[in-house]
Protein backbone atom coordinates (compact mmCIF):
# COMPACT_ATOMS: atom_id res chain seq x y z
CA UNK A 1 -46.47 12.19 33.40
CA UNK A 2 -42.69 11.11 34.33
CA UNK A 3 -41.97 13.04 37.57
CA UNK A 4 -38.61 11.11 37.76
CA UNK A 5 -36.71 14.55 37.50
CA UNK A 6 -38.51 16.59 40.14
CA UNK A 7 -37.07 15.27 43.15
CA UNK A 8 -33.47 15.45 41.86
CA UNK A 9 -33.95 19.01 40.37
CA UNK A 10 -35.87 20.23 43.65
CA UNK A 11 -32.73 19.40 45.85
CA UNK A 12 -30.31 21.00 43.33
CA UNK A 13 -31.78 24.37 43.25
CA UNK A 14 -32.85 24.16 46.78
CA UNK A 15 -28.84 23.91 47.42
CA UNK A 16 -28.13 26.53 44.60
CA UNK A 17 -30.32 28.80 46.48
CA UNK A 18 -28.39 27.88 49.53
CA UNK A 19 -31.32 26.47 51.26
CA UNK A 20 -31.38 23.98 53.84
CA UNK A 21 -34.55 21.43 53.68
CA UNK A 22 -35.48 23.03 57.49
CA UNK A 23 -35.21 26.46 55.57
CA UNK A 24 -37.40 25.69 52.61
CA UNK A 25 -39.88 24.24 54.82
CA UNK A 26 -40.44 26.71 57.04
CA UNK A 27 -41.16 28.73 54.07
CA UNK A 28 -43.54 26.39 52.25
CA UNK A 29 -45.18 26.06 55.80
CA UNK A 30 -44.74 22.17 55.76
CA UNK A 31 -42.34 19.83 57.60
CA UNK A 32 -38.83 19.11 56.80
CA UNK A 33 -39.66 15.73 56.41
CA UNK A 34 -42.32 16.79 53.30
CA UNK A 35 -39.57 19.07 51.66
CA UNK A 36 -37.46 15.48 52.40
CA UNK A 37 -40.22 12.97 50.87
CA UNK A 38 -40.58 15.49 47.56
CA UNK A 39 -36.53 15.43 47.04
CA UNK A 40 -36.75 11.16 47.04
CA UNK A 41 -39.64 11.38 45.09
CA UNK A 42 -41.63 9.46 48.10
CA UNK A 43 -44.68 12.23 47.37
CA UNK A 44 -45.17 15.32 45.63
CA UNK A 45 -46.49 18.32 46.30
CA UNK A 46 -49.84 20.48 45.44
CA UNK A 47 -50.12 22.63 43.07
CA UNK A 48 -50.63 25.46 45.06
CA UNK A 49 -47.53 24.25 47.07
CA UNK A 50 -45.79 23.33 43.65
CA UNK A 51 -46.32 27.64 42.97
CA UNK A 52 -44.65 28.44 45.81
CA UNK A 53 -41.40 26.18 45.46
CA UNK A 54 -41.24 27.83 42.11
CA UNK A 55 -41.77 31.16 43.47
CA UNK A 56 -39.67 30.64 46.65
CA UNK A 57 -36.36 29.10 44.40
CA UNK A 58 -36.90 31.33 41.90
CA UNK A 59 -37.28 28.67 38.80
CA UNK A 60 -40.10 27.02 36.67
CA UNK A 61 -42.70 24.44 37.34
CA UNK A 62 -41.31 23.04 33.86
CA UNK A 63 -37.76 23.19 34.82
CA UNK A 64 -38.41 20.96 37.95
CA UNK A 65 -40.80 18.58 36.48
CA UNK A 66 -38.49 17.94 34.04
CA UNK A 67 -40.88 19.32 31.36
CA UNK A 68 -37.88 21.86 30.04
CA UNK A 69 -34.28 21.76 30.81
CA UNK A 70 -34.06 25.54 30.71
CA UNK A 71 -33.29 26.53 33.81
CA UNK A 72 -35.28 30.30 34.41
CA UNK A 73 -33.42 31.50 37.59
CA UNK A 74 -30.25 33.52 37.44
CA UNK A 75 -27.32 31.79 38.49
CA UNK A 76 -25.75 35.24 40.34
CA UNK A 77 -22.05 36.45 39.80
CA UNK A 78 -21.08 34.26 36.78
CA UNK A 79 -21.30 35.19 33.49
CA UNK A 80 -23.14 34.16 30.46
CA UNK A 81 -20.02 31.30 29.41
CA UNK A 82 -19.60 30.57 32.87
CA UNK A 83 -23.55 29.55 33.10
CA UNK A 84 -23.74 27.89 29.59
CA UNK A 85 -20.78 25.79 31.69
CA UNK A 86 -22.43 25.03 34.37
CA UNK A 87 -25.60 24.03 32.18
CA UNK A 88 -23.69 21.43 29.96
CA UNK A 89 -22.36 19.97 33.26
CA UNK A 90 -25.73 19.48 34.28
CA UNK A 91 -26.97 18.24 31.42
CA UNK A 92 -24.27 15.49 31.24
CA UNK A 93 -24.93 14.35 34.84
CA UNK A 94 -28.70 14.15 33.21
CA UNK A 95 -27.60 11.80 30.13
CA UNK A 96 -25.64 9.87 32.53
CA UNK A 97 -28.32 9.37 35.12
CA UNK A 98 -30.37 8.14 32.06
CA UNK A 99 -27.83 5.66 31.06
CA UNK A 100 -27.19 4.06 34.27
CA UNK A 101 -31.21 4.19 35.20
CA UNK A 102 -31.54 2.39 31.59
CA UNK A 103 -29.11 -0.70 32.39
C-alpha cells in the first residue's frame, strides 16, 4: 500500500480543522512528537488510533490514505462552487507534487 499521501493530507486537515499538532495530540492521547512523526511520514499510526484521527478531523480513512480524493468533511461557510474551488486547487497541488516527486 502507498501511504505517501497520509502524512501530507493529515497536516492539511489537521490545519483546516484549526488544530495545532499539541491540540490533536492531546486528543489522540499520544505525544506531539507522534502526531509530528505521522505528518513526515516517519511512522504511522494504529488502526484504532487511525479511527480516531478520522473521527476527531471529521474525514475518511480513504481520504487520508490517499485511497479516495473525496474529501467527506464539510468545509463550513463556503458554498458548494466555493468548495468544488478549493478541491481543484488541491488536486492541482496533488498532480504537481506527483510531477516533481517523478523527476
Amino acid at each position: 500500500m502507498n501511504l505517501d499521501f497520509f502524512g501530507e493530507r493529515l497536516k492539511a486537515m489537521r490545519k483546516a480543522k484549526r488544530l495545532t499538532q499539541l491540540d490533536l495530540s492531546k486528543r489522540l492521547e499520544v505525544s506531539k512528537g507522534t502526531v509530528s512523526a505521522y505528518e513526515q511520514g516517519l511512522s504511522y499510526p494504529a488502526l484504532a488510533t487511525l479511527v480516531e484521527i478520522c473521527t476527531i478531523l471529521d474525514t475518511s480513512a480513504d481520504y487520508l490514505l490517499g485511497l479516495s480524493d473525496d474529501l467527506s468533511f464539510k468545509m463550513g461557510g463556503l458554498t458548494d462552487a466555493q468548495t468544488d474551488s478549493v478541491l481543484q486547487f488541491v488536486a492541482l497541488i496533488e498532480r504537481a507534487n506527483d510531477i516533481v516527486n517523478d523527476q
